[in-house]
C-alpha atoms as a PDB file:
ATOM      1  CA  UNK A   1      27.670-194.191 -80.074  1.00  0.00           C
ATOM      2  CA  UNK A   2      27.113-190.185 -80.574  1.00  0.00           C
ATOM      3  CA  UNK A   3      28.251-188.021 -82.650  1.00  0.00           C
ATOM      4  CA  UNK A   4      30.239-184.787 -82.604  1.00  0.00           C
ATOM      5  CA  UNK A   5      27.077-182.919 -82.007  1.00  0.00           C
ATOM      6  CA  UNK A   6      26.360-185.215 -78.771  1.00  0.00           C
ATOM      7  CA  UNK A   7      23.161-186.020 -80.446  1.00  0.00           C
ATOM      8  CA  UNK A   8      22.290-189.851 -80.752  1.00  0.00           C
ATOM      9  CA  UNK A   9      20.010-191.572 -83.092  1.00  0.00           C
ATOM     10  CA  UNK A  10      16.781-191.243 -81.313  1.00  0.00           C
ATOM     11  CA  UNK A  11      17.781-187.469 -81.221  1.00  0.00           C
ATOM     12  CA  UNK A  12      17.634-187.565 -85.374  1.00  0.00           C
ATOM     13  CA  UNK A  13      14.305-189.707 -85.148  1.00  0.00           C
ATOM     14  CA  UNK A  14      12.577-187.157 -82.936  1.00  0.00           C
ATOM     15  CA  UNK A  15      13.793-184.469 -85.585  1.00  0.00           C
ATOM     16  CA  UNK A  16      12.257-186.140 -88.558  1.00  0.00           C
ATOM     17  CA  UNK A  17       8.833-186.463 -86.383  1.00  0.00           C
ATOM     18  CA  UNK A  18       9.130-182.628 -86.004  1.00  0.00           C
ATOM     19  CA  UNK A  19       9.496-182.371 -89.485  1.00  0.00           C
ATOM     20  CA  UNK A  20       6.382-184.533 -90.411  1.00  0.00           C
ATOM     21  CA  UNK A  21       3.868-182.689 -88.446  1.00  0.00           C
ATOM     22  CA  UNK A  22       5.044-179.418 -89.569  1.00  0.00           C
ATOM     23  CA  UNK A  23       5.042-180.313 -93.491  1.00  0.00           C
ATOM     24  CA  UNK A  24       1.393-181.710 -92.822  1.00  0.00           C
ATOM     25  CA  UNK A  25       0.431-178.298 -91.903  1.00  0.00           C
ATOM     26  CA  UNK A  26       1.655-176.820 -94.451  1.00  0.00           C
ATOM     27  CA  UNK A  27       0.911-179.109 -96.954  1.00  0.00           C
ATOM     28  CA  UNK A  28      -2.872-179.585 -95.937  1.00  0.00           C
ATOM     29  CA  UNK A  29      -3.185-176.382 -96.404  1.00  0.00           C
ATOM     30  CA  UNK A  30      -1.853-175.632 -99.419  1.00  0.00           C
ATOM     31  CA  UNK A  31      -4.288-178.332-100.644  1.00  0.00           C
ATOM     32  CA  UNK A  32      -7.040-176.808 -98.760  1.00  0.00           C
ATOM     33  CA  UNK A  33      -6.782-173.230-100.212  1.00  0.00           C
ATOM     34  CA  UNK A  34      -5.892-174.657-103.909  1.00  0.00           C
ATOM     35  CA  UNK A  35      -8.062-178.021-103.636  1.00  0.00           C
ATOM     36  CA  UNK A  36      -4.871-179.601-106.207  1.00  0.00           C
ATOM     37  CA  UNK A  37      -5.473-183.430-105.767  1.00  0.00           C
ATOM     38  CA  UNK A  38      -1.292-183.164-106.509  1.00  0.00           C
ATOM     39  CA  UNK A  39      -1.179-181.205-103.250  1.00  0.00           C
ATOM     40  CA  UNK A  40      -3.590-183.455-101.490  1.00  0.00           C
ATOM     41  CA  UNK A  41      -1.119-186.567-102.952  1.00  0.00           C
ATOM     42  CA  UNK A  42       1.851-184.844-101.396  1.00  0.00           C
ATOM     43  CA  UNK A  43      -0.174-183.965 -97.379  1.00  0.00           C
ATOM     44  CA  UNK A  44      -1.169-187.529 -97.277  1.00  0.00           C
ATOM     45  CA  UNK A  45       2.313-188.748 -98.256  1.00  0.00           C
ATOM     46  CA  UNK A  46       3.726-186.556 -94.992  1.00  0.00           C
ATOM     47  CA  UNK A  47       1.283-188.295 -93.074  1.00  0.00           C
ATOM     48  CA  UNK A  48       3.210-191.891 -94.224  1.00  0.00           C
ATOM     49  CA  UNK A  49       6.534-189.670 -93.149  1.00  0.00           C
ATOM     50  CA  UNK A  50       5.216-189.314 -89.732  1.00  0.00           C
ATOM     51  CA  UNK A  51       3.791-192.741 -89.175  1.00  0.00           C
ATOM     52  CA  UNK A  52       7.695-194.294 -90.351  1.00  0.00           C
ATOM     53  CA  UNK A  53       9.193-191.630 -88.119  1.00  0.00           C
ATOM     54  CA  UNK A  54       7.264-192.888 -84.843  1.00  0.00           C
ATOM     55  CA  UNK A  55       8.030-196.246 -85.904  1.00  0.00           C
ATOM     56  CA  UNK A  56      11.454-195.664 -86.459  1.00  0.00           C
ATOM     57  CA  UNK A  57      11.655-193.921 -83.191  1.00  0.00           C
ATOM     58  CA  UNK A  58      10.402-196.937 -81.103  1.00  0.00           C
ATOM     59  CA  UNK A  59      12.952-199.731 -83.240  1.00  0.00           C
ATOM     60  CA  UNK A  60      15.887-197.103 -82.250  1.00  0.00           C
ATOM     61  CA  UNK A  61      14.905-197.454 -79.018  1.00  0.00           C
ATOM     62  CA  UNK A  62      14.927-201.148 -79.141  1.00  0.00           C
ATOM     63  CA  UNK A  63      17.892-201.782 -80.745  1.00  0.00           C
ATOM     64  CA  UNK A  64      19.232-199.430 -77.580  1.00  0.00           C
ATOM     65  CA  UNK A  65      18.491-201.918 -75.412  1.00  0.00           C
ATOM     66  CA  UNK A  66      21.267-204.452 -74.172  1.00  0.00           C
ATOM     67  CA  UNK A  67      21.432-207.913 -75.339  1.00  0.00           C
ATOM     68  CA  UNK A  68      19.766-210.763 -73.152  1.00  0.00           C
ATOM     69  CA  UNK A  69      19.263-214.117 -72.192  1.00  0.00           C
ATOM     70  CA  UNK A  70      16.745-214.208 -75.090  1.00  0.00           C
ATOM     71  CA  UNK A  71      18.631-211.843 -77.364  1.00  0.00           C
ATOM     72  CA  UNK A  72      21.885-213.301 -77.187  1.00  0.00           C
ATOM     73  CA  UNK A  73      23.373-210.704 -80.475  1.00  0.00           C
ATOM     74  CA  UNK A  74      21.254-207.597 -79.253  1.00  0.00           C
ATOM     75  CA  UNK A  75      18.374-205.761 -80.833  1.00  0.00           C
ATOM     76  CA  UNK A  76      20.043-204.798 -83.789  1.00  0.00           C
ATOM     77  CA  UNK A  77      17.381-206.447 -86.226  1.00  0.00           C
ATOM     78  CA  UNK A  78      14.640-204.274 -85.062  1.00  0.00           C
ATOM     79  CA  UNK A  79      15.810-201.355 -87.401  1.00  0.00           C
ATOM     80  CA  UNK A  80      14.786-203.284 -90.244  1.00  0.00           C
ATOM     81  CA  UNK A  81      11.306-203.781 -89.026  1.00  0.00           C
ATOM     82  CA  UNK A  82      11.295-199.671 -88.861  1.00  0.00           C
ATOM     83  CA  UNK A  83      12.463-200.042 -92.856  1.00  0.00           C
ATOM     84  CA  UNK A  84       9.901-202.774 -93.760  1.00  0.00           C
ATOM     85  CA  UNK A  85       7.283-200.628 -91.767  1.00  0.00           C
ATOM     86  CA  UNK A  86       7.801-197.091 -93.907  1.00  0.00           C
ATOM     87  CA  UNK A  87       7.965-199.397 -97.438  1.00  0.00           C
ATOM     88  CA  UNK A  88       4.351-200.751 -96.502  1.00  0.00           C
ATOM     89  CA  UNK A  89       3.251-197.305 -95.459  1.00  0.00           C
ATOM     90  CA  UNK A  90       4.448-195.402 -98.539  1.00  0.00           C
ATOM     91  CA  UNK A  91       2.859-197.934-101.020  1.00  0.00           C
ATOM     92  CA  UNK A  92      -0.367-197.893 -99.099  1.00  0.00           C
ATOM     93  CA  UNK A  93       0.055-194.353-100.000  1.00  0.00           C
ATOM     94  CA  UNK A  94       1.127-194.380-103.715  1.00  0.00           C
ATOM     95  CA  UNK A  95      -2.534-196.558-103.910  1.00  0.00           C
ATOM     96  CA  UNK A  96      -4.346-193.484-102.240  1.00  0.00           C
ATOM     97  CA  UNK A  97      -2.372-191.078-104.468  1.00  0.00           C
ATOM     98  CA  UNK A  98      -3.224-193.099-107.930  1.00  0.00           C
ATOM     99  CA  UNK A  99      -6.811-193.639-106.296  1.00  0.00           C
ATOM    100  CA  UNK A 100      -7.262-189.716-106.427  1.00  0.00           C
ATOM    101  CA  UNK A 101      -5.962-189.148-109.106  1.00  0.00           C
ATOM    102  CA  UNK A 102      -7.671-191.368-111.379  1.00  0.00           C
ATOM    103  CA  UNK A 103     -10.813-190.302-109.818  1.00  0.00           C
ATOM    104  CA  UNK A 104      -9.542-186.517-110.573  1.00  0.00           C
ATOM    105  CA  UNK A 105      -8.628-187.730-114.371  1.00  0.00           C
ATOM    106  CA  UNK A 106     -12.449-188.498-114.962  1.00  0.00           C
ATOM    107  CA  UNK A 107     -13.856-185.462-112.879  1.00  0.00           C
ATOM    108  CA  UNK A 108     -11.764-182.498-113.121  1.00  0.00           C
ATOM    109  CA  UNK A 109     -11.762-179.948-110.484  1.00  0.00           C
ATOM    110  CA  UNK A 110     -10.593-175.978-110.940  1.00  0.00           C
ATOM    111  CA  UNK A 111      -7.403-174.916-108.649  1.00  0.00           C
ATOM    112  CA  UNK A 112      -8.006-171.757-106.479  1.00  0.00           C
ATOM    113  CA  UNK A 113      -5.454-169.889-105.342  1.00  0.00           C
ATOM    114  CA  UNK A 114      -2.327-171.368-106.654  1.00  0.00           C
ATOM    115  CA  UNK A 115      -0.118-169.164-105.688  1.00  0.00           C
ATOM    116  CA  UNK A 116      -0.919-169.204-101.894  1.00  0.00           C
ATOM    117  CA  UNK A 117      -0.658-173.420-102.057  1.00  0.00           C
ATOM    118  CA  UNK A 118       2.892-173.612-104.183  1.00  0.00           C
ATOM    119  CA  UNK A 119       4.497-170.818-101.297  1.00  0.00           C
ATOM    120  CA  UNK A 120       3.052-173.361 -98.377  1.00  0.00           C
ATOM    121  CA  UNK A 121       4.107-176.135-100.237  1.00  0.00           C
ATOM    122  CA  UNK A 122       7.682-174.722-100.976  1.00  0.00           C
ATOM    123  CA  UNK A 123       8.080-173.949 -97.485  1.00  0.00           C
ATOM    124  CA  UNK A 124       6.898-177.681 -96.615  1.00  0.00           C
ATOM    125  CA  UNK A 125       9.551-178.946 -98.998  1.00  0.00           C
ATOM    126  CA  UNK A 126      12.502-176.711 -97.970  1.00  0.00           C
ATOM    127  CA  UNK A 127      12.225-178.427 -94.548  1.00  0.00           C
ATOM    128  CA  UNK A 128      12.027-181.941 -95.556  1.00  0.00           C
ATOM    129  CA  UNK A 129      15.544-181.223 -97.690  1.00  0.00           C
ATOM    130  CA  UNK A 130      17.200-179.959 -95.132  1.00  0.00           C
ATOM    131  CA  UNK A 131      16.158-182.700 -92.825  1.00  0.00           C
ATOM    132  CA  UNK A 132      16.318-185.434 -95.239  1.00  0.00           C
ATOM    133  CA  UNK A 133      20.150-184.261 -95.650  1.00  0.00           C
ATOM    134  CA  UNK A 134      20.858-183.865 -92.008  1.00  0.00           C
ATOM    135  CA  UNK A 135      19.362-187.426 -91.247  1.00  0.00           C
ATOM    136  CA  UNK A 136      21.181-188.821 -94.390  1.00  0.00           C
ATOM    137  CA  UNK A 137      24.244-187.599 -93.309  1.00  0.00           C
ATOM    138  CA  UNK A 138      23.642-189.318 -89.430  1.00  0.00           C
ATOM    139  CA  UNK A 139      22.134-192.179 -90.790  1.00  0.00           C
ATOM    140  CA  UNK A 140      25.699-192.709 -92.327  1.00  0.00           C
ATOM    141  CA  UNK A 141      27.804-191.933 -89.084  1.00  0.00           C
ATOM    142  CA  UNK A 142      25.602-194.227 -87.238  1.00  0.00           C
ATOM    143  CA  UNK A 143      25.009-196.834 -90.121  1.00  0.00           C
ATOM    144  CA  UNK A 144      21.522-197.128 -89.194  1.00  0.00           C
ATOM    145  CA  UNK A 145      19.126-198.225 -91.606  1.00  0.00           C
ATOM    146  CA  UNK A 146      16.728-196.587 -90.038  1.00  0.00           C
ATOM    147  CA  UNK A 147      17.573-193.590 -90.344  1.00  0.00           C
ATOM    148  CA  UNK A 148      19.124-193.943 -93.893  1.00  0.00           C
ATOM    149  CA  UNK A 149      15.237-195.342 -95.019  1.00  0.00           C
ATOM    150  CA  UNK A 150      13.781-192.242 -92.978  1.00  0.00           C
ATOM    151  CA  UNK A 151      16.290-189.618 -95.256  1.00  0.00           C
ATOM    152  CA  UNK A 152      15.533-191.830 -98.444  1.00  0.00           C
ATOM    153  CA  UNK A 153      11.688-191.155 -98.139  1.00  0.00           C
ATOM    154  CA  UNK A 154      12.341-187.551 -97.137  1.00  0.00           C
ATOM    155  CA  UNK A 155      14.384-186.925-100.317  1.00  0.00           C
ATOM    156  CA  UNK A 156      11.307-188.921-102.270  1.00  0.00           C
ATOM    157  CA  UNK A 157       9.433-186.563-100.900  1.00  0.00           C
ATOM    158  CA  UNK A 158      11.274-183.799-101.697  1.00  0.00           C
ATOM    159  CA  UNK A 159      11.161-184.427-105.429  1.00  0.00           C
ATOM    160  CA  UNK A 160       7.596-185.366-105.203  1.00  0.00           C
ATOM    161  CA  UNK A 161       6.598-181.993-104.193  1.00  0.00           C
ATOM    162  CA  UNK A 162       8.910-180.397-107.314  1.00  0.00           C
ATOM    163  CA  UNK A 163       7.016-182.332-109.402  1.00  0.00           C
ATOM    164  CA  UNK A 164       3.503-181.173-107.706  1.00  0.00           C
ATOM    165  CA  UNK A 165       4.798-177.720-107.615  1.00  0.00           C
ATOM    166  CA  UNK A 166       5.627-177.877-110.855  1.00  0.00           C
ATOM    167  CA  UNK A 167       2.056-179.488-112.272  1.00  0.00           C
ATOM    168  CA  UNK A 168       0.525-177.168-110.473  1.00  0.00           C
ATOM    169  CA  UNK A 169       2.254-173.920-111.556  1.00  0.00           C
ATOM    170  CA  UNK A 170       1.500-175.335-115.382  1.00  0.00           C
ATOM    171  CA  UNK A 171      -2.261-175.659-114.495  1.00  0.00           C
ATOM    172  CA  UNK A 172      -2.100-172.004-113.400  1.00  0.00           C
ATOM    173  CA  UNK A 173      -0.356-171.479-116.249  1.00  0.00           C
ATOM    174  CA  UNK A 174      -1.848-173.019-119.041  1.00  0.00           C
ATOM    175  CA  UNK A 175      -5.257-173.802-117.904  1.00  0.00           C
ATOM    176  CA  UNK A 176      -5.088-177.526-118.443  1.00  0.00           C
ATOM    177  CA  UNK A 177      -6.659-179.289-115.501  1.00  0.00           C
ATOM    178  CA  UNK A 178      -5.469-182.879-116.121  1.00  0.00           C
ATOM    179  CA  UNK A 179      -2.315-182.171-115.712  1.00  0.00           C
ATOM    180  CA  UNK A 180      -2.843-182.238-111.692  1.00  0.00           C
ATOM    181  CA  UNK A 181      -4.346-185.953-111.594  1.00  0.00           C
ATOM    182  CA  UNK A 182      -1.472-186.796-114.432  1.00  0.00           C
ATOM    183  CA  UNK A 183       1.361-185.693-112.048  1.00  0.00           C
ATOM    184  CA  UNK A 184      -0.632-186.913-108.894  1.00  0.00           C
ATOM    185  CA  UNK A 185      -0.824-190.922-110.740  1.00  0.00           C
ATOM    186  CA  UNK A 186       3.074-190.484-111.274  1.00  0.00           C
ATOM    187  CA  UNK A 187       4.263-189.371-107.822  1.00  0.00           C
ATOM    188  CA  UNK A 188       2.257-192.685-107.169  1.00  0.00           C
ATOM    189  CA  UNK A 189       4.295-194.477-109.365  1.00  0.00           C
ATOM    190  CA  UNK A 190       7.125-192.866-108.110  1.00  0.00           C
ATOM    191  CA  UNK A 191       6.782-193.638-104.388  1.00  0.00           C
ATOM    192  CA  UNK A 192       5.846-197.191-104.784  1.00  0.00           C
ATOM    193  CA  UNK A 193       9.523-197.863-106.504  1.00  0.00           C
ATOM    194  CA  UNK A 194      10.722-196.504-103.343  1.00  0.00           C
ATOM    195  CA  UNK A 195       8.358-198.436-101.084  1.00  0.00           C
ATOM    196  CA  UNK A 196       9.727-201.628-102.813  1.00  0.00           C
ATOM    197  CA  UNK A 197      13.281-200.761-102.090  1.00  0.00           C
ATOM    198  CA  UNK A 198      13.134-199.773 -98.852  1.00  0.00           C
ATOM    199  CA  UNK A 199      10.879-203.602 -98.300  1.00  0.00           C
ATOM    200  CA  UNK A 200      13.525-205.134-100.160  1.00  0.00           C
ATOM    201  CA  UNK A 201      16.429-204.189 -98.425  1.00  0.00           C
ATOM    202  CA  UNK A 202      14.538-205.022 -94.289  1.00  0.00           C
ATOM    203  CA  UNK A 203      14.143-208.466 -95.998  1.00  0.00           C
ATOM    204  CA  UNK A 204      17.858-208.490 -96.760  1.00  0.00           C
ATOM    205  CA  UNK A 205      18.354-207.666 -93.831  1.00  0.00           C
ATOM    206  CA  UNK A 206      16.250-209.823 -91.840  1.00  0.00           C
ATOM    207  CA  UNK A 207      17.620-212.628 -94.195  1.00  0.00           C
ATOM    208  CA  UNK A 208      21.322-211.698 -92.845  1.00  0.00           C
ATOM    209  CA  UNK A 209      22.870-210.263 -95.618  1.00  0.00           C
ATOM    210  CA  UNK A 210      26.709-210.166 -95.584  1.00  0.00           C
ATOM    211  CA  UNK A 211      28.458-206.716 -95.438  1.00  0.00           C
ATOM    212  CA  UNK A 212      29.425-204.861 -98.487  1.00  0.00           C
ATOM    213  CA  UNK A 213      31.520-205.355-100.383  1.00  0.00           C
ATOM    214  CA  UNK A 214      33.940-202.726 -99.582  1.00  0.00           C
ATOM    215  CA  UNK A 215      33.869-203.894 -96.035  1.00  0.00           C
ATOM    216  CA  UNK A 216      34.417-207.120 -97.408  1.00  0.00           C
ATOM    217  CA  UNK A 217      37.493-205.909 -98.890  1.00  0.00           C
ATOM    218  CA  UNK A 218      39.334-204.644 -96.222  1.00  0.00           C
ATOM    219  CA  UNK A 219      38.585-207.137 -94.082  1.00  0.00           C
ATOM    220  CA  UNK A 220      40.083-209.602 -96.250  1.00  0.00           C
ATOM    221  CA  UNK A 221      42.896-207.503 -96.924  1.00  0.00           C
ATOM    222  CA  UNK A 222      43.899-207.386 -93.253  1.00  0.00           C
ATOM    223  CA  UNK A 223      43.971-211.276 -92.771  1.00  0.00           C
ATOM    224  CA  UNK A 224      45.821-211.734 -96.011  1.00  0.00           C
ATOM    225  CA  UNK A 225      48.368-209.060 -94.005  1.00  0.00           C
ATOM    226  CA  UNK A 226      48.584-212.515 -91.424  1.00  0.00           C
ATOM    227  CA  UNK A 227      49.958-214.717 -94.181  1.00  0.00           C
ATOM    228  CA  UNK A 228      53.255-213.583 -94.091  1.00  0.00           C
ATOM    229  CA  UNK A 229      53.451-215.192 -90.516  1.00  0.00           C
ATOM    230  CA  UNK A 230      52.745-218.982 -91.504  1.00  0.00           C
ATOM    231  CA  UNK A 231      49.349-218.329 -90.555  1.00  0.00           C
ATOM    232  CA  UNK A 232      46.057-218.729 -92.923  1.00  0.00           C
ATOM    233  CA  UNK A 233      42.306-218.615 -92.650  1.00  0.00           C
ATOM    234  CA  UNK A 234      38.847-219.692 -93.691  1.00  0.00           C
ATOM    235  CA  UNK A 235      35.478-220.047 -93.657  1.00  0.00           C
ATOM    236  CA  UNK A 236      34.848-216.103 -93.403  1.00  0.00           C
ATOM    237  CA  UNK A 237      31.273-215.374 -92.555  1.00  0.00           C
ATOM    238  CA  UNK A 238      29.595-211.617 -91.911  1.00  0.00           C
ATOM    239  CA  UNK A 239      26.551-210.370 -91.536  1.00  0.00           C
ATOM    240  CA  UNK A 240      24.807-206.908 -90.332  1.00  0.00           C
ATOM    241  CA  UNK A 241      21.957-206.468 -87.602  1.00  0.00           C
ATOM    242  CA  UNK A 242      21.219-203.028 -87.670  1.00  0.00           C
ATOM    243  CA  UNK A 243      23.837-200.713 -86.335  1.00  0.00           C
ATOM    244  CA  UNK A 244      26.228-203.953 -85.541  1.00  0.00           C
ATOM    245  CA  UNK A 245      28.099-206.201 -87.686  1.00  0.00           C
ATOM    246  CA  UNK A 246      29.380-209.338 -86.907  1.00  0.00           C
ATOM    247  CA  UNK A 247      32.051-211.258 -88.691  1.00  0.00           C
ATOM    248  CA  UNK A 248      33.238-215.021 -88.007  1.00  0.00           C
ATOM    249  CA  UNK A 249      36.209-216.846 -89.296  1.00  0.00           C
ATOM    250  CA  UNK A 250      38.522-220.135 -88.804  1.00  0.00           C
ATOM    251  CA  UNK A 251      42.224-219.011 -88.048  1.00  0.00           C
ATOM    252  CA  UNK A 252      44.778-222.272 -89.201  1.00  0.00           C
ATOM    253  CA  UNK A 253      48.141-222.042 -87.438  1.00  0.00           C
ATOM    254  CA  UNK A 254      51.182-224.523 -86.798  1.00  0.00           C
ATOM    255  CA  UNK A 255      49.817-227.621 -85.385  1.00  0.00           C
ATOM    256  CA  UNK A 256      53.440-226.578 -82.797  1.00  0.00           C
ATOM    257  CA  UNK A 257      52.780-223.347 -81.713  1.00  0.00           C
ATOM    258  CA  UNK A 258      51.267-223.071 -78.105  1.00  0.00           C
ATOM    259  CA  UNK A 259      47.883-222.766 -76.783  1.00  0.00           C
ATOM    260  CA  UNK A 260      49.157-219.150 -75.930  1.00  0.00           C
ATOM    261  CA  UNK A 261      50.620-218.366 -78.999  1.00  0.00           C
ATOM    262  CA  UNK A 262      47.531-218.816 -80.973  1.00  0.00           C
ATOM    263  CA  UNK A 263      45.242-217.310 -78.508  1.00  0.00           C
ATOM    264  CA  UNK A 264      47.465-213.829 -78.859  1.00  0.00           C
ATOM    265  CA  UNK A 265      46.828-214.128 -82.407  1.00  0.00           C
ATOM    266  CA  UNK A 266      43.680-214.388 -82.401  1.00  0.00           C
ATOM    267  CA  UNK A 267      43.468-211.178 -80.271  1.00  0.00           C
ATOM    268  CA  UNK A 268      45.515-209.328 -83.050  1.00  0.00           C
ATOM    269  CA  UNK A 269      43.024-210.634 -85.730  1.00  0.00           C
ATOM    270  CA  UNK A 270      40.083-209.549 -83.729  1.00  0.00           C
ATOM    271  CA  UNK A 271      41.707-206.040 -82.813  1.00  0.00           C
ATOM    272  CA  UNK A 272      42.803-205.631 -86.391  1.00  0.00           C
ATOM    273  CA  UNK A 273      39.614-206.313 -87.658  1.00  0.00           C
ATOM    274  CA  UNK A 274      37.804-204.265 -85.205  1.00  0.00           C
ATOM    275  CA  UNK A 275      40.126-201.443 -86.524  1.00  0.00           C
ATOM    276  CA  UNK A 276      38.237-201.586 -90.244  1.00  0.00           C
ATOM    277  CA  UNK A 277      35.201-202.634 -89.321  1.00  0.00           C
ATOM    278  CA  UNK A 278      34.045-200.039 -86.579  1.00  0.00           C
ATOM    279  CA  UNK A 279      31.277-201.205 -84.017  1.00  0.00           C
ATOM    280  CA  UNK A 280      32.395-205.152 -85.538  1.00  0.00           C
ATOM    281  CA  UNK A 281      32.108-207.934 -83.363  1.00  0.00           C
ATOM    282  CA  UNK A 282      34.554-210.821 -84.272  1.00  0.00           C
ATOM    283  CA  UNK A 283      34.581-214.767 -83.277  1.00  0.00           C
ATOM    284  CA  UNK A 284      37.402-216.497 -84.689  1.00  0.00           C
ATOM    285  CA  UNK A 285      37.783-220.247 -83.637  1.00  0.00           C
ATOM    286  CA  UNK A 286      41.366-221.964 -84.023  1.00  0.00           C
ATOM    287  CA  UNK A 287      43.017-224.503 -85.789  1.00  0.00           C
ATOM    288  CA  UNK A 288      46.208-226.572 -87.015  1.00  0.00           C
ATOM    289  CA  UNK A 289      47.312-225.971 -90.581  1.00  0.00           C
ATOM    290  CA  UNK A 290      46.799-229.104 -92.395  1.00  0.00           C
END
């Protein structure tokens, strides 16, 4: 599936890879001119950015690939592997960051230039925003975790270097050193909550998680729209695999209607279904009301 833009998934992952290597130019510099442990925190974190990007790169290229005699339902799975991946790498991270700056905390360090580092570093940020929103935005056309995770830790990022920005403006401002290690322990703190969600929901995933709610919802609202027609249904089952969803259910009709009857409802469940539940594959298996 592409969008309007003709631009597919991998497309979006390739962007985000861009972005990572430029914001760890920037950002290692800034720290290099200013020698801000916040601004060193916030270059090593871009570094995590690029590792998840590659990552995620290579699982959207798996899940491209067509199902199998071994892979019966697809690829779909591997985008949580991509999700999984960028959690572990952005709390091995957050333990570098709080490393640094506890070390920074008991030996404080001067910060040259400031002014130099916050312009490189506000230039870093200003292109993970607008890529975090542009991958956020196709991460939701495409529903791929992937690339959802990948605009998550951009945005984490994004707020992590306000916060850096602003410690180290108030350094330069006030003179107090420990504010730097102080605000480079809490973007630390910060990314590890995200590096626990982003685990959290691959093992969901993994696990086979039913769809939302919502989807829930209308999915059950178009078989109750079937009731009306002496026909009924249980045993509902759905879970997601990436990019694909795939929903299973027992349709009951009259133990008198004909083999072909049933079978052409069955194809108006499965097309009606299909209808709500874009990129949805449905298995429905018949049988006579009680």
């Amino acid at each position: 599936m592409t969008g309007s833009t003709g631009m597919d998934r991998h497309h979006f992952a390739w962007l985000s890879i861009a972005a990572a290597v430029s914001t760890i130019a920037f950002k290692t510099f800034a720290w290099w001119i200013t020698g801000s442990v916040g601004l060193l925190s916030d270059a090593l974190e871009s570094f995590v950015n690029l590792a998840g990007a590659s990552f995620a790169l290579w699982m959207i290229i798996v899940t491209r690939a067509p199902a199998d005699r071994q892979h019966p339902f697809g690829h779909g799975k591997a985008e949580y592997f991509s999700s999984g991946f960028e959690g572990i790498l952005i709390l091995g991270a957050s333990v570098g960051i709080i490393w640094a700056g506890a070390e920074r905390l008991i030996q404080p360090k001067d910060i040259e230039s400031p002014g130099w580092g916050l312009a490189w570093s506000a230039v870093a940020t200003a292109v993970n925003l607008v890529v975090a929103r542009v991958l956020g935005r196709a991460g939701e056309r495409f529903n791929s975790i992937a690339l959802k995770a990948d605009s998550r830790h951009l945005m984490t990022d994004v707020w992590t270097s306000f916060g850096v920005i602003a410690g180290v403006g108030l350094v330069a401002f006030t003179g107090w050193l420990i504010l730097d290690p102080l605000i480079a322990i809490a973007v630390g703190l910060n990314i590890t909550r995200e590096a626990v969600r982003l685990v959290r929901e691959s093992v969901d995933g993994l696990m086979d998680r039913s769809l939302e709610p919502e989807a829930l919802a209308r999915a059950e609202a178009v078989l109750e729209g079937f009731r009306a027609r002496g026909v009924s249904y249980r045993n509902l089952r759905t879970r997601r695999a990436g990019v694909s969803a795939f929903v299973q259910l027992t349709v009951l009709v009259p133990g008198e209607w004909t083999v072909r009857e049933g079978h052409s409802l069955l194809d108006e469940i499965e097309s009606a279904l299909a209808g709500v539940l874009p990129g949805t594959e449905v298995t429905t298996h018949l049988e006579p009301l009680p």
